[in-house]
C-alpha atoms as a PDB file:
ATOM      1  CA  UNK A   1     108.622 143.254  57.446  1.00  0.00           C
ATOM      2  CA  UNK A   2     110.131 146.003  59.104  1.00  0.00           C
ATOM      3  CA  UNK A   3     107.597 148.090  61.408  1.00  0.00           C
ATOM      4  CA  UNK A   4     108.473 151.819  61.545  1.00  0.00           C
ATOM      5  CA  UNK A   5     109.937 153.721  64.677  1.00  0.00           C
ATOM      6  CA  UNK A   6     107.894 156.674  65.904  1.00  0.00           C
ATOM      7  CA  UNK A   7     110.253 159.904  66.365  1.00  0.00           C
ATOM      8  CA  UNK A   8     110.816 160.317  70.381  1.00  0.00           C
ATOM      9  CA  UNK A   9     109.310 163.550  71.834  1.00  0.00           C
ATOM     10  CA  UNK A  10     113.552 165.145  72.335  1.00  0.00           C
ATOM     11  CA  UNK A  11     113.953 163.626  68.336  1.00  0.00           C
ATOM     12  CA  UNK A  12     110.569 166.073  67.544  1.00  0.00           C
ATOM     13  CA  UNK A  13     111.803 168.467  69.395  1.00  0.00           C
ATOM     14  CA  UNK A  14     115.328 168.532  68.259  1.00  0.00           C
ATOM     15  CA  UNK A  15     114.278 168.270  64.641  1.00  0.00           C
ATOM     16  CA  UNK A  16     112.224 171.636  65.200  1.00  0.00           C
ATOM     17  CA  UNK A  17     114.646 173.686  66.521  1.00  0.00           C
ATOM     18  CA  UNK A  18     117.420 172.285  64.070  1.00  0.00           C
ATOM     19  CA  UNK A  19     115.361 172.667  60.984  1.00  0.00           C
ATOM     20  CA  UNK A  20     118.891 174.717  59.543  1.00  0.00           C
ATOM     21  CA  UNK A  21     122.640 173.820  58.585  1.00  0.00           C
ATOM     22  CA  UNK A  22     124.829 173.405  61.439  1.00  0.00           C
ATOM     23  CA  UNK A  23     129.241 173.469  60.782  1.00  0.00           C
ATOM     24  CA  UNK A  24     130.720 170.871  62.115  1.00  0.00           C
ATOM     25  CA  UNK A  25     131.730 172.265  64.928  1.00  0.00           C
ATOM     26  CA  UNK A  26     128.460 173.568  66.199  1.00  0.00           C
ATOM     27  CA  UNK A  27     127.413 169.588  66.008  1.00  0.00           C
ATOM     28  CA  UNK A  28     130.087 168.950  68.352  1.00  0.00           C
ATOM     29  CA  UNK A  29     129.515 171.557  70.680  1.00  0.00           C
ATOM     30  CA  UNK A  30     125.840 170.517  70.770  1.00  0.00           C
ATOM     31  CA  UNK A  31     126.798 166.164  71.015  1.00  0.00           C
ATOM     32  CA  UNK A  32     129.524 167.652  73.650  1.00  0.00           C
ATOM     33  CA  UNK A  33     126.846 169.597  75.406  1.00  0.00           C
ATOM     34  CA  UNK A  34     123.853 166.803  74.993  1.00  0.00           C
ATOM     35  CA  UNK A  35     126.904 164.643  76.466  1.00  0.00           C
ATOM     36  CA  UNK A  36     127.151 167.013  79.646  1.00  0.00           C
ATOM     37  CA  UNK A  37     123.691 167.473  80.624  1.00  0.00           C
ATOM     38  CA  UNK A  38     123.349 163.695  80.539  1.00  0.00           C
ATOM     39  CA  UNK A  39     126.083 162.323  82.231  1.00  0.00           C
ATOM     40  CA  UNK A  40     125.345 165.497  85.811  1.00  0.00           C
ATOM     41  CA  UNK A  41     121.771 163.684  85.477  1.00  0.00           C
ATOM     42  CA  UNK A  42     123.317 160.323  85.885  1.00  0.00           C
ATOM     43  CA  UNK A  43     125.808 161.615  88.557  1.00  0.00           C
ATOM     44  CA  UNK A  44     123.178 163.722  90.298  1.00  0.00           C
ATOM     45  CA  UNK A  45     120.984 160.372  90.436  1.00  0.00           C
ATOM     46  CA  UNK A  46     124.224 158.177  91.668  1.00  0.00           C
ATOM     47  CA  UNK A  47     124.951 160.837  94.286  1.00  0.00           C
ATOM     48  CA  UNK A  48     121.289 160.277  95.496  1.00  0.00           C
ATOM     49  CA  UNK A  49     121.586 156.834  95.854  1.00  0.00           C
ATOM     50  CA  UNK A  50     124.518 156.648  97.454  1.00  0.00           C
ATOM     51  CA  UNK A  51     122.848 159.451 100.283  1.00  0.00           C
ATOM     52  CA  UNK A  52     120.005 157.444 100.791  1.00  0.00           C
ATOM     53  CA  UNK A  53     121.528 154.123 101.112  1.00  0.00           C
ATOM     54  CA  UNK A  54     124.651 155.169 102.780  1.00  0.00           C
ATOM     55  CA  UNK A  55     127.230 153.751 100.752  1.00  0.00           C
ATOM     56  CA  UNK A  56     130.623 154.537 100.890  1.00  0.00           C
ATOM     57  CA  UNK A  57     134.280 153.782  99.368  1.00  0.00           C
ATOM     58  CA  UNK A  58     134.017 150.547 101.164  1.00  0.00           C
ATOM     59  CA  UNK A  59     130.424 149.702  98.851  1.00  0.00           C
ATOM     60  CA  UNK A  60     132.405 150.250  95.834  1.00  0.00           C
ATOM     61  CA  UNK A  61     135.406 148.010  96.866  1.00  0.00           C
ATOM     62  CA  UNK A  62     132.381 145.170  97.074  1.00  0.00           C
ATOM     63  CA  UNK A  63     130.948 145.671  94.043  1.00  0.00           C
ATOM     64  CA  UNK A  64     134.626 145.946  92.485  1.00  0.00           C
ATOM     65  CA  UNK A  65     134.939 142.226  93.993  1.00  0.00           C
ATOM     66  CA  UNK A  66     131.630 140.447  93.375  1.00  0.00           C
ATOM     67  CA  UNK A  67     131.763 138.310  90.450  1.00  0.00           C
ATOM     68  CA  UNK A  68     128.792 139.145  88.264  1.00  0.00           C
ATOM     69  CA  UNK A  69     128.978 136.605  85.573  1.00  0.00           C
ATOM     70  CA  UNK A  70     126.633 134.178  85.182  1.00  0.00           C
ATOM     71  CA  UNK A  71     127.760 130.536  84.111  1.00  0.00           C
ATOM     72  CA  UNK A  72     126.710 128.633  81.159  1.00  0.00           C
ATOM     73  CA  UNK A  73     124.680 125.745  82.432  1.00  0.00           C
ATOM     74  CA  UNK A  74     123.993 124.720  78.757  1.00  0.00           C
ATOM     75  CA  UNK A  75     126.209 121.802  76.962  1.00  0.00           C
END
């Protein structure tokens, strides 16, 4: 049997202020905005990590060559 979710506290939130019809493209303005804010958060937190561990270009070209598969040990 199939337990039910409980609504996060943006999904409450978003619910509340959204209680009215939207056109279509005011939902895409919002999903391109939501898609903004959330992607300056994630490059805001990769710029910090890059400060404090002073990484540069030469990181990235690492990471671009490590090989980050795992095998199959399993026959």
């Amino acid at each position: 049997m199939n337990q039910a979710r409980k609504l996060s506290n943006i999904q409450l939130e978003l619910l509340k202020v959204f209680s009215f019809d939207l056109s279509d493209e005011q939902i895409f303005e919002i999903k391109d905005l939501l898609s903004k804010y959330f992607a300056d958060k994630i490059t805001s937190q990769m710029d910090q990590l890059f400060e404090e561990n002073n990484w540069d270009e030469k990181k990235i070209d690492e990471w671009s060559n490590e090989h980050m598969r795992s095998k199959n040990k399993t026959k």
